[in-house]
N, C-alpha and C. Protein backbone atom coordinates (compact mmCIF):
# COMPACT_ATOMS: atom_id res chain seq x y z
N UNK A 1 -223.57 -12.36 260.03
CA UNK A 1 -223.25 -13.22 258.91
C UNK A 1 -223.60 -12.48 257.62
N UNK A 2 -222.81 -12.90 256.97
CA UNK A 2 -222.95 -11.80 255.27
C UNK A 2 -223.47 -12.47 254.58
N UNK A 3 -224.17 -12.19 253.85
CA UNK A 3 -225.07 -12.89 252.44
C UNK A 3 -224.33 -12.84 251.51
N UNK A 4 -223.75 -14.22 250.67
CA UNK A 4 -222.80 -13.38 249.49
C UNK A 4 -223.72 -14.38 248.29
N UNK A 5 -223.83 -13.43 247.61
CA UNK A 5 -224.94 -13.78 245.76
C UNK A 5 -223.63 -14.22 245.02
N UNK A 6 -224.67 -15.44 244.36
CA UNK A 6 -223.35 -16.16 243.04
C UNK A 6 -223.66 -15.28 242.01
N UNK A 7 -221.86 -14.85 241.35
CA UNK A 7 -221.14 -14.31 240.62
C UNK A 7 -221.41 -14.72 239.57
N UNK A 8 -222.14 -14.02 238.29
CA UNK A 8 -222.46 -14.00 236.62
C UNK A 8 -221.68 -13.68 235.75
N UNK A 9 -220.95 -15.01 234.80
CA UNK A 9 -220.53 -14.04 233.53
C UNK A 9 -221.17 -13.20 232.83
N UNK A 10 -220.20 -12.66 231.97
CA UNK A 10 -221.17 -11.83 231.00
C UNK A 10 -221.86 -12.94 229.97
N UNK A 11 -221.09 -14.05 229.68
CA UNK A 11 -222.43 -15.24 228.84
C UNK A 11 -223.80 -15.79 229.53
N UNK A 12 -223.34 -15.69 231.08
CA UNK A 12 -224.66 -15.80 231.62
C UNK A 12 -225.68 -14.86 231.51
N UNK A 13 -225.32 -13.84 231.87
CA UNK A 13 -226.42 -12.82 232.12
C UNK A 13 -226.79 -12.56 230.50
N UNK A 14 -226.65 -12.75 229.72
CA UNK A 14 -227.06 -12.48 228.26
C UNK A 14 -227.71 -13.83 227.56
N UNK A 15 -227.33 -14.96 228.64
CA UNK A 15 -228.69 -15.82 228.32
C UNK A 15 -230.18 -16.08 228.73
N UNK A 16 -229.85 -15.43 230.64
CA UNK A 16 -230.70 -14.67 231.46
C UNK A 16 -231.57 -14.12 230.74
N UNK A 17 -231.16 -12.72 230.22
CA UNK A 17 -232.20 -12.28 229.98
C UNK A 17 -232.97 -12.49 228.40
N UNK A 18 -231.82 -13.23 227.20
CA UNK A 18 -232.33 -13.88 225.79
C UNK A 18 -233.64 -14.94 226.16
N UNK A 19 -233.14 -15.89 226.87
CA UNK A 19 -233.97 -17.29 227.12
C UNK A 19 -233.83 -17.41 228.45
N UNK A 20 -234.82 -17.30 229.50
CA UNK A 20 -234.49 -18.12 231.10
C UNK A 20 -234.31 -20.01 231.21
N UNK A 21 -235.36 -19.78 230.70
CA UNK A 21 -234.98 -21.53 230.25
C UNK A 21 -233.40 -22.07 230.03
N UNK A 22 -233.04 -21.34 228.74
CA UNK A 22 -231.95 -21.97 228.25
C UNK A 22 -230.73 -21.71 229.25
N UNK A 23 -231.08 -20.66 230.44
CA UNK A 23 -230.35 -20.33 231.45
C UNK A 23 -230.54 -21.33 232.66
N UNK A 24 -231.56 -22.04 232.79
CA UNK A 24 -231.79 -22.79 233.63
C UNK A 24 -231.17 -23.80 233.60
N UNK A 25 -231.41 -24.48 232.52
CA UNK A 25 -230.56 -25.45 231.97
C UNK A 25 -229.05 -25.63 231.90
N UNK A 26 -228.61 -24.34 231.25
CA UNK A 26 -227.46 -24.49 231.05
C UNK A 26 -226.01 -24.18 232.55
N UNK A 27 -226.95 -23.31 232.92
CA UNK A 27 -225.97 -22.44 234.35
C UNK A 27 -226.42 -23.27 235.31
N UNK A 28 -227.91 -23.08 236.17
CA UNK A 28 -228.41 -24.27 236.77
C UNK A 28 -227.94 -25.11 237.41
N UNK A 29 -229.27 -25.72 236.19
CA UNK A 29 -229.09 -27.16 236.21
C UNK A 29 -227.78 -27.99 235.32
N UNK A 30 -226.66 -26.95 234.36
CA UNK A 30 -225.16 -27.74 234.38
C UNK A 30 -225.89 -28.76 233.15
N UNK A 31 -226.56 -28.69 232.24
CA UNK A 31 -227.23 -29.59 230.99
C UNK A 31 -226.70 -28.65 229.97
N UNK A 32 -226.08 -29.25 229.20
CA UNK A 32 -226.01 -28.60 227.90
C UNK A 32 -226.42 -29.33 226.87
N UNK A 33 -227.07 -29.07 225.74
CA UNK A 33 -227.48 -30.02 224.35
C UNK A 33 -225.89 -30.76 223.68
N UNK A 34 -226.23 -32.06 223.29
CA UNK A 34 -225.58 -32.44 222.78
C UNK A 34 -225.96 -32.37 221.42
N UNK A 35 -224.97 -31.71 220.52
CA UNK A 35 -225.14 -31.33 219.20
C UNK A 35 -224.17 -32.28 218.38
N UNK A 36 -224.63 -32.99 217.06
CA UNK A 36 -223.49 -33.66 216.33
C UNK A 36 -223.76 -32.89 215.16
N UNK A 37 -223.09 -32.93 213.66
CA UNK A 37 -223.46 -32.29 212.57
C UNK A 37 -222.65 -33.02 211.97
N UNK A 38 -222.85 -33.30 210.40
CA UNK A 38 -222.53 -34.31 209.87
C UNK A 38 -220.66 -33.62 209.55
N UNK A 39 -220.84 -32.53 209.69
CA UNK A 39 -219.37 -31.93 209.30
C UNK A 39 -218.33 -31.79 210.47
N UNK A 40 -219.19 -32.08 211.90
CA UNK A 40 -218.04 -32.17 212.84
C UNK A 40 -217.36 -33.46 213.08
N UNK A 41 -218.38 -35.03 212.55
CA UNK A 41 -218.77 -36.36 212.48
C UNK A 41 -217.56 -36.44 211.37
N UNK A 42 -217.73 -35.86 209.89
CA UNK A 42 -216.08 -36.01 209.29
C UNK A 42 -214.91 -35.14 209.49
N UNK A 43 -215.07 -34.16 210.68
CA UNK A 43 -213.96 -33.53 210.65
C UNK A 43 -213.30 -34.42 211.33
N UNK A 44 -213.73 -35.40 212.77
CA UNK A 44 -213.43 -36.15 213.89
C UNK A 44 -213.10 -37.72 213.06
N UNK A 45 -213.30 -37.89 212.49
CA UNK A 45 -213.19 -39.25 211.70
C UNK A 45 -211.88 -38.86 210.70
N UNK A 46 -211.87 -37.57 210.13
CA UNK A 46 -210.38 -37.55 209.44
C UNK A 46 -209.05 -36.75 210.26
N UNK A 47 -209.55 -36.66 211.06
CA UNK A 47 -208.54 -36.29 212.35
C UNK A 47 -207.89 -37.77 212.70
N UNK A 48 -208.95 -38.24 213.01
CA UNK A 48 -208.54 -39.89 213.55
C UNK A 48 -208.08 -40.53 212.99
N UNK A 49 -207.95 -40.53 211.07
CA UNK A 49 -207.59 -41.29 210.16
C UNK A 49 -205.99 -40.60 209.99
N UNK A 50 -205.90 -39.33 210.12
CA UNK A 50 -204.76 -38.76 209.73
C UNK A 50 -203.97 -38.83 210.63
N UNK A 51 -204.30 -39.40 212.69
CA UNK A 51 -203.40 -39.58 213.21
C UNK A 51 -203.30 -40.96 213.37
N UNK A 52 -203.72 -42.02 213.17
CA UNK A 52 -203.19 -43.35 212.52
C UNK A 52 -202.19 -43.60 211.28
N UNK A 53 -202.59 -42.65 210.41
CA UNK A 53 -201.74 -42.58 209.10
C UNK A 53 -200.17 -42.27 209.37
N UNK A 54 -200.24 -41.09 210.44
CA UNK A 54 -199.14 -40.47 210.59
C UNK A 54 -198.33 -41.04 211.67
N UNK A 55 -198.64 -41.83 212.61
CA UNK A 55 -198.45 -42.65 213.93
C UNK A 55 -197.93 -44.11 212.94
N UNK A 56 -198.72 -44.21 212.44
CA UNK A 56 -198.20 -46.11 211.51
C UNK A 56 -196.65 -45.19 210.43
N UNK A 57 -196.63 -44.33 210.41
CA UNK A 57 -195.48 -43.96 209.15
C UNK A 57 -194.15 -43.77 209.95
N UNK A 58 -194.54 -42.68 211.48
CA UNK A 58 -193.87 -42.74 212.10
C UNK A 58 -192.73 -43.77 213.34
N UNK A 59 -193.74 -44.22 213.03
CA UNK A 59 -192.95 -46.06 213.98
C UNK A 59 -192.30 -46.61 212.81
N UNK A 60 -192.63 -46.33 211.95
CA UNK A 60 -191.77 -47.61 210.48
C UNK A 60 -192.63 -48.27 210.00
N UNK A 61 -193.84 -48.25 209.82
CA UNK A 61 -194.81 -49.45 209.24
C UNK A 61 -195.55 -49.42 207.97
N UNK A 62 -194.12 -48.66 207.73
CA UNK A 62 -194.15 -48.31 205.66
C UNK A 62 -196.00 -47.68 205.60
N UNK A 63 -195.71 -46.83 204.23
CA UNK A 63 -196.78 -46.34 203.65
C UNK A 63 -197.92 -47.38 203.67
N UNK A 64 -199.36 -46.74 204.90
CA UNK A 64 -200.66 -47.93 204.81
C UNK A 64 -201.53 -47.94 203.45
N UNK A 65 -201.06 -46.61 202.74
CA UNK A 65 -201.72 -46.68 201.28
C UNK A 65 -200.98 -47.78 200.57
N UNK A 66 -200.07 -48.02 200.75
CA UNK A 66 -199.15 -48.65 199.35
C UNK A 66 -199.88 -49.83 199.89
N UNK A 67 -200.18 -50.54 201.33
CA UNK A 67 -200.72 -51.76 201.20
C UNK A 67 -202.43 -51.88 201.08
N UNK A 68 -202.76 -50.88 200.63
CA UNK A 68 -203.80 -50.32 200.15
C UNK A 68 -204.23 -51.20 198.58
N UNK A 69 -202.95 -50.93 198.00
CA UNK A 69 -202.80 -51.09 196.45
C UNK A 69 -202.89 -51.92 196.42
């Protein structure tokens, strides 16, 4: 019977040997940090606004600014 060793990217092995921890975690044990930042929080909020905007114009449901006014 053959012994076969699990296969390393090159992002693994360069977290291996930076941080073991952060290798444990991440390769592992499959945990990654959940990170928010206030600039990904409005990039995702005007993504979402601009495909409502563009979805309500596209069906016919007249300009949502003008009923804005």
């Amino acid at each position: 019977m053959m012994n076969v060793l699990p296969t390393m990217t090159a992002s693994q092995k360069k977290t291996v040997f930076r941080c073991p921890r952060e290798n444990l975690f991440a390769y592992v044990l499959n945990r990654r940090p959940v990170a928010t930042s206030e600039a990904l929080e409005f990039g995702t909020l005007s993504h979402s606004w601009l495909e409502a905007y563009f979805l309500r114009l596209k069906a016919g449901g007249g300009d949502p600014l003008d009923d804005a006014l």
